[in-house]
Protein backbone atom coordinates (compact mmCIF):
# COMPACT_ATOMS: atom_id res chain seq x y z
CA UNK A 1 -175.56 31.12 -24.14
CA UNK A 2 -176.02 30.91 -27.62
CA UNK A 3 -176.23 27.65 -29.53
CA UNK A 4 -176.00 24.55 -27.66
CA UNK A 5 -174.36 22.72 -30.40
CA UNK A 6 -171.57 24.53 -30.28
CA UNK A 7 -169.92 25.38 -26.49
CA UNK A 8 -166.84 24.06 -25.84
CA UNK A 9 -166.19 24.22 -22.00
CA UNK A 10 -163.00 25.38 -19.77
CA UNK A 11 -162.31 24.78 -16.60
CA UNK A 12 -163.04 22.20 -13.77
CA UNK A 13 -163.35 18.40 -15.15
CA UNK A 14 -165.99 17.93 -13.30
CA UNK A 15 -168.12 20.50 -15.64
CA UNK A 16 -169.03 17.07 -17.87
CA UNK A 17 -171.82 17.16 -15.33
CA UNK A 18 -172.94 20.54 -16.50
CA UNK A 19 -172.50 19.87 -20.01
CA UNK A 20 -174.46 16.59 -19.82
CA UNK A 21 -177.23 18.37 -17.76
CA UNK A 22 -177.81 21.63 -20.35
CA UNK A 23 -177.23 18.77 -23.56
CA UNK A 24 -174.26 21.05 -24.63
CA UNK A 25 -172.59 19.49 -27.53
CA UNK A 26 -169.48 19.26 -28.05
CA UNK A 27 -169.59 20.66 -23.75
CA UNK A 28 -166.17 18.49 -22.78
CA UNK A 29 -164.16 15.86 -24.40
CA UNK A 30 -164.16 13.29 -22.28
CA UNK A 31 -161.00 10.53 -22.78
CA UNK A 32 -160.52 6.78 -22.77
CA UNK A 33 -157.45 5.91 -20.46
CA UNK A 34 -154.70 6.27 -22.69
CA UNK A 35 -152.80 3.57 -20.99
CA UNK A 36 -155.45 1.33 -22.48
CA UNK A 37 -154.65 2.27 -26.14
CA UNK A 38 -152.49 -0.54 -26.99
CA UNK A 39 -151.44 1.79 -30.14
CA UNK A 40 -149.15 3.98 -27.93
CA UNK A 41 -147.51 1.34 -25.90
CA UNK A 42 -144.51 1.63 -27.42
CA UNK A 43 -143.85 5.29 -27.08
CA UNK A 44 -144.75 5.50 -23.16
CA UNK A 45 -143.09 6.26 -20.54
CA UNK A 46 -142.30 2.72 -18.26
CA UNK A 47 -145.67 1.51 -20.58
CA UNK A 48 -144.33 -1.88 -21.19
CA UNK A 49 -143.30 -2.25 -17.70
CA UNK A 50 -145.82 -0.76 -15.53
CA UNK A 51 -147.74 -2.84 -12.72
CA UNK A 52 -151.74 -1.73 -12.93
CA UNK A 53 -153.51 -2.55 -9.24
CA UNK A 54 -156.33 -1.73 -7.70
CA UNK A 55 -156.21 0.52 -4.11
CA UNK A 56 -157.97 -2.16 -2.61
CA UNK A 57 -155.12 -4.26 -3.17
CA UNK A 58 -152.03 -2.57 -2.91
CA UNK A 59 -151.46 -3.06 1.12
CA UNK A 60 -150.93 -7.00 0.11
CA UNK A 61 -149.11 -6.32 -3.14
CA UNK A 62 -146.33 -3.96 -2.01
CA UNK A 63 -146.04 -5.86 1.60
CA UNK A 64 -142.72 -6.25 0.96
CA UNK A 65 -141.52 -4.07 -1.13
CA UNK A 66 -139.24 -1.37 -0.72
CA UNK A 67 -138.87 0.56 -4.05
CA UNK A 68 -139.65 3.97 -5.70
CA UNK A 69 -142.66 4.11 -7.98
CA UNK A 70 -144.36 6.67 -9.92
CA UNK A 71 -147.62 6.54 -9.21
CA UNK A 72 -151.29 7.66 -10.95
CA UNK A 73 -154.78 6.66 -11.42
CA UNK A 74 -155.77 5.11 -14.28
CA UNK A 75 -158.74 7.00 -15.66
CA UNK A 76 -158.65 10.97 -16.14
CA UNK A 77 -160.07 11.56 -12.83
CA UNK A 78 -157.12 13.08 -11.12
CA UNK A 79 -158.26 11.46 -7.84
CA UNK A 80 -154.82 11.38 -7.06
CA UNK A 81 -151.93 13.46 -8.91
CA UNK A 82 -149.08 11.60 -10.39
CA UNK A 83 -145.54 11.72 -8.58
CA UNK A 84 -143.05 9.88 -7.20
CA UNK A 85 -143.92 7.84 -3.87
CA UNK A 86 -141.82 5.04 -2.11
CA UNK A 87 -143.85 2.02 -1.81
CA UNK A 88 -144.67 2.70 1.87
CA UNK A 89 -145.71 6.04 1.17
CA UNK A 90 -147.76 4.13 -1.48
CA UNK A 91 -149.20 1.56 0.58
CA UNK A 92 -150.02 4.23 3.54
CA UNK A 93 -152.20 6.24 1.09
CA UNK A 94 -154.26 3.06 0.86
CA UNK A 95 -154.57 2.31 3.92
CA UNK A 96 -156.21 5.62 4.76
CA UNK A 97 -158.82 5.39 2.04
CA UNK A 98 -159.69 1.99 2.82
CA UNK A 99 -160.05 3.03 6.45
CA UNK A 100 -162.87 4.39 5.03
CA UNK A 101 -166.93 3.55 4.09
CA UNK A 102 -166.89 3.64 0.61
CA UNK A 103 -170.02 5.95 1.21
CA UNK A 104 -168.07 8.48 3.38
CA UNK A 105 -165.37 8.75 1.19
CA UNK A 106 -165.29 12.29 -0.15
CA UNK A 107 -166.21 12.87 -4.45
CA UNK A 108 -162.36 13.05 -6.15
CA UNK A 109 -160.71 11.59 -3.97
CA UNK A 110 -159.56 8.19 -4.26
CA UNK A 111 -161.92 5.04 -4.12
CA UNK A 112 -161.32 1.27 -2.89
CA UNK A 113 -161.33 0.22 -6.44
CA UNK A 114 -159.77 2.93 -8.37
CA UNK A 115 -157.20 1.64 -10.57
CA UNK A 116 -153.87 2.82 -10.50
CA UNK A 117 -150.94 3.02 -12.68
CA UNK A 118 -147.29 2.24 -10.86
CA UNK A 119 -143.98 2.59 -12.84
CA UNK A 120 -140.57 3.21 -12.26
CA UNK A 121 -139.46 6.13 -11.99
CA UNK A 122 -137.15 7.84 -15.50
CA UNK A 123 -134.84 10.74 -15.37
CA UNK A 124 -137.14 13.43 -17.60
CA UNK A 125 -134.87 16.32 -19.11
CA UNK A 126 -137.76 18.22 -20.65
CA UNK A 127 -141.38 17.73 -20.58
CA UNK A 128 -143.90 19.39 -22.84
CA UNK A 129 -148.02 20.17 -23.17
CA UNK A 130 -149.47 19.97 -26.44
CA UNK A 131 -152.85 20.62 -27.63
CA UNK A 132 -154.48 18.44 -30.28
CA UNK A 133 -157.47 19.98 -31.83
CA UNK A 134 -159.34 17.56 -35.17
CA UNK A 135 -156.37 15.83 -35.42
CA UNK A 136 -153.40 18.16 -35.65
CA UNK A 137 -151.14 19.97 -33.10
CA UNK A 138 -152.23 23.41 -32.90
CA UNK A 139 -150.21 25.31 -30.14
CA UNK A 140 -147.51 24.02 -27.18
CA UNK A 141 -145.83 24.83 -24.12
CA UNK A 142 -142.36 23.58 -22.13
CA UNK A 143 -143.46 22.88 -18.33
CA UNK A 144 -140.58 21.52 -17.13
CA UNK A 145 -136.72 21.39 -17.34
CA UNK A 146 -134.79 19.39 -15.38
CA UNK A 147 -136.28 19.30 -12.09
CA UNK A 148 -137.77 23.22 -12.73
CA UNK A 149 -140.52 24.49 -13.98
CA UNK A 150 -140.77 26.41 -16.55
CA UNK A 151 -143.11 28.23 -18.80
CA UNK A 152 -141.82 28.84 -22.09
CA UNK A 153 -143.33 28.77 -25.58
CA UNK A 154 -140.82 26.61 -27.31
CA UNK A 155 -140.27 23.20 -28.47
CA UNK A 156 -137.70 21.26 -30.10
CA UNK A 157 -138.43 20.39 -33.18
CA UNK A 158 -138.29 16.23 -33.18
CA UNK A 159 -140.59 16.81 -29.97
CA UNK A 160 -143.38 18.50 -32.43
CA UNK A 161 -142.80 15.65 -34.93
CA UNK A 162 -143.00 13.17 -32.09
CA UNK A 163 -146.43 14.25 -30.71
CA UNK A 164 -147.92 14.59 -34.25
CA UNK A 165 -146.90 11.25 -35.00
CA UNK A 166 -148.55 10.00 -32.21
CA UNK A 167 -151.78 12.02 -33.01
CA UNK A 168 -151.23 10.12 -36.12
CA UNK A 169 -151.00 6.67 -35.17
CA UNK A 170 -154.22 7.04 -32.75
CA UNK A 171 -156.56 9.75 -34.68
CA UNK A 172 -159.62 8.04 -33.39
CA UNK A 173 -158.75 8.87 -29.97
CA UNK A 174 -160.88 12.14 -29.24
CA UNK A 175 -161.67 15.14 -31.94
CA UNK A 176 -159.35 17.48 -29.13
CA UNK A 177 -157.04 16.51 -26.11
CA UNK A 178 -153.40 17.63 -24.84
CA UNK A 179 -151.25 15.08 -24.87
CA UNK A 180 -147.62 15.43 -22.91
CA UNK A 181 -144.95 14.36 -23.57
CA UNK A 182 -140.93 14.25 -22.12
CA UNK A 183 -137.24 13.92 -23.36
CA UNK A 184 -135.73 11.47 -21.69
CA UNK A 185 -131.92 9.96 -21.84
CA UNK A 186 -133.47 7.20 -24.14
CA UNK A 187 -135.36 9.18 -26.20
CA UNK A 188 -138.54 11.29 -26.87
CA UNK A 189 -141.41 9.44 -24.43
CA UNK A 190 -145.10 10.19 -24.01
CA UNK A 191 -146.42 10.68 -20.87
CA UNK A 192 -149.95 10.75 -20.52
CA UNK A 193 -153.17 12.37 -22.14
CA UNK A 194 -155.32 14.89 -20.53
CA UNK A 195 -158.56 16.47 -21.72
CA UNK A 196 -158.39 19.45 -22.95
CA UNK A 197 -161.10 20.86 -21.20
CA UNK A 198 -159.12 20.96 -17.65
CA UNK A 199 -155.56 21.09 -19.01
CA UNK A 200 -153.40 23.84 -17.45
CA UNK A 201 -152.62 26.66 -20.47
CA UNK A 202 -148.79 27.33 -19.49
CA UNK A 203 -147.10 28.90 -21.72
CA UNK A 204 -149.38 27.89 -24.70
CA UNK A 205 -150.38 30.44 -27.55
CA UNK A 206 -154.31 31.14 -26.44
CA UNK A 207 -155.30 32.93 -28.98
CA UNK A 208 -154.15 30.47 -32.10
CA UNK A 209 -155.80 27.41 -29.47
CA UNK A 210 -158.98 29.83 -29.41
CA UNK A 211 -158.80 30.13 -33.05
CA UNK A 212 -158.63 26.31 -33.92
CA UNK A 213 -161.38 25.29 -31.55
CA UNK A 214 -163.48 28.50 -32.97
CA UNK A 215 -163.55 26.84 -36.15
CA UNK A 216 -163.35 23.25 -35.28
CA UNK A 217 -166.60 21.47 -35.49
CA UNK A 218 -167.37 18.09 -34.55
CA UNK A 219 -169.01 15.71 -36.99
């Protein structure tokens, strides 16, 4: 394998166990919740709005409630993805995992006290992928137009400026991540951090991504 100071890992998220096993260093970046870094509040999507609950007590919460929500964990774990889900759809998802031992409940999948993230849901026009490597953005990717997706090496230019800046404002976050962001009809928003580790590539440019992370060294 080489040194084990210096493997970087790709893949599965759940290869932190690996890492930690073999002591490979830097092995995967692991992330804070970036919903917790009061820094970025005001660029996120529905941040300033958003309604943070535990599974366990969702069933009372949205009783009675009838809206739309987008809906996510928390924490990096992608125990459930993020989309769109009406509140009963919400509150049904619950119900099925509390149904449940806590014990039998399968690893990744959603526990009685994960924390989740509900918002409402924006109109996105574009949404983008960028990959932060020791504090700059090396190399990008459109994901998404409209309601489409697609791959596409491009990004408007205030949408570069926009993610840098928030690289910027929180450069103690992690020494690499990808960090996505959307255009919305008020404005450039940030969506959500992922680790960069487990991040779908897109359309990104591999080889300048290899490149950076090839010479990047943690201190």
């Amino acid at each position: 394998m080489g040194d084990p100071d210096e493997v970087i890992m790709f893949g599965s998220y759940t290869l932190w166990r690996y890492a930690n096993e073999k002591n490979l260093k830097p092995g995967i970046f692991k992330l804070r919740p970036f919903v917790h870094e009061t820094v970025w509040h005001p660029f996120m999507l529905n941040g300033s709005d958003a309604l943070f609950i535990t599974l366990r007590d969702i069933p009372e919460r949205l009783a009675d409630d009838v809206k739309d929500w987008f809906f996510r964990p928390v924490d990096e774990s992608k125990e459930v993805p993020g989309s769109v889900k009406s509140a009963k759809e919400i509150i049904q998802l619950a119900q099925k995992a509390l149904s449940l031992c806590e014990a039998d409940i399968p690893n990744g999948s959603p526990r009685h006290d994960t924390e989740l993230m509900l918002t409402k849901p924006v109109r996105i026009l574009k949404e983008w992928r960028l990959w932060a490597v020791g504090g700059k953005i090396v190399t990008y990717s459109l994901y998404k137009e409209g309601s489409r997706v697609v791959y596409r090496h491009e990004i408007d230019g205030d949408a570069l400026e926009f993610a840098q800046q928030l690289v910027d404002l929180n450069s103690d976050y992690s020494p690499a991540f990808v960090i996505d962001i959307c255009r919305t009809e008020d404005g450039l928003k940030m969506i959500e951090t992922n680790c960069i580790n487990a991040a779908g590539f897109y359309a990104a440019d591999l080889m300048k991504l290899a490149s950076e992370i090839d010479e990047f060294r943690v201190v």
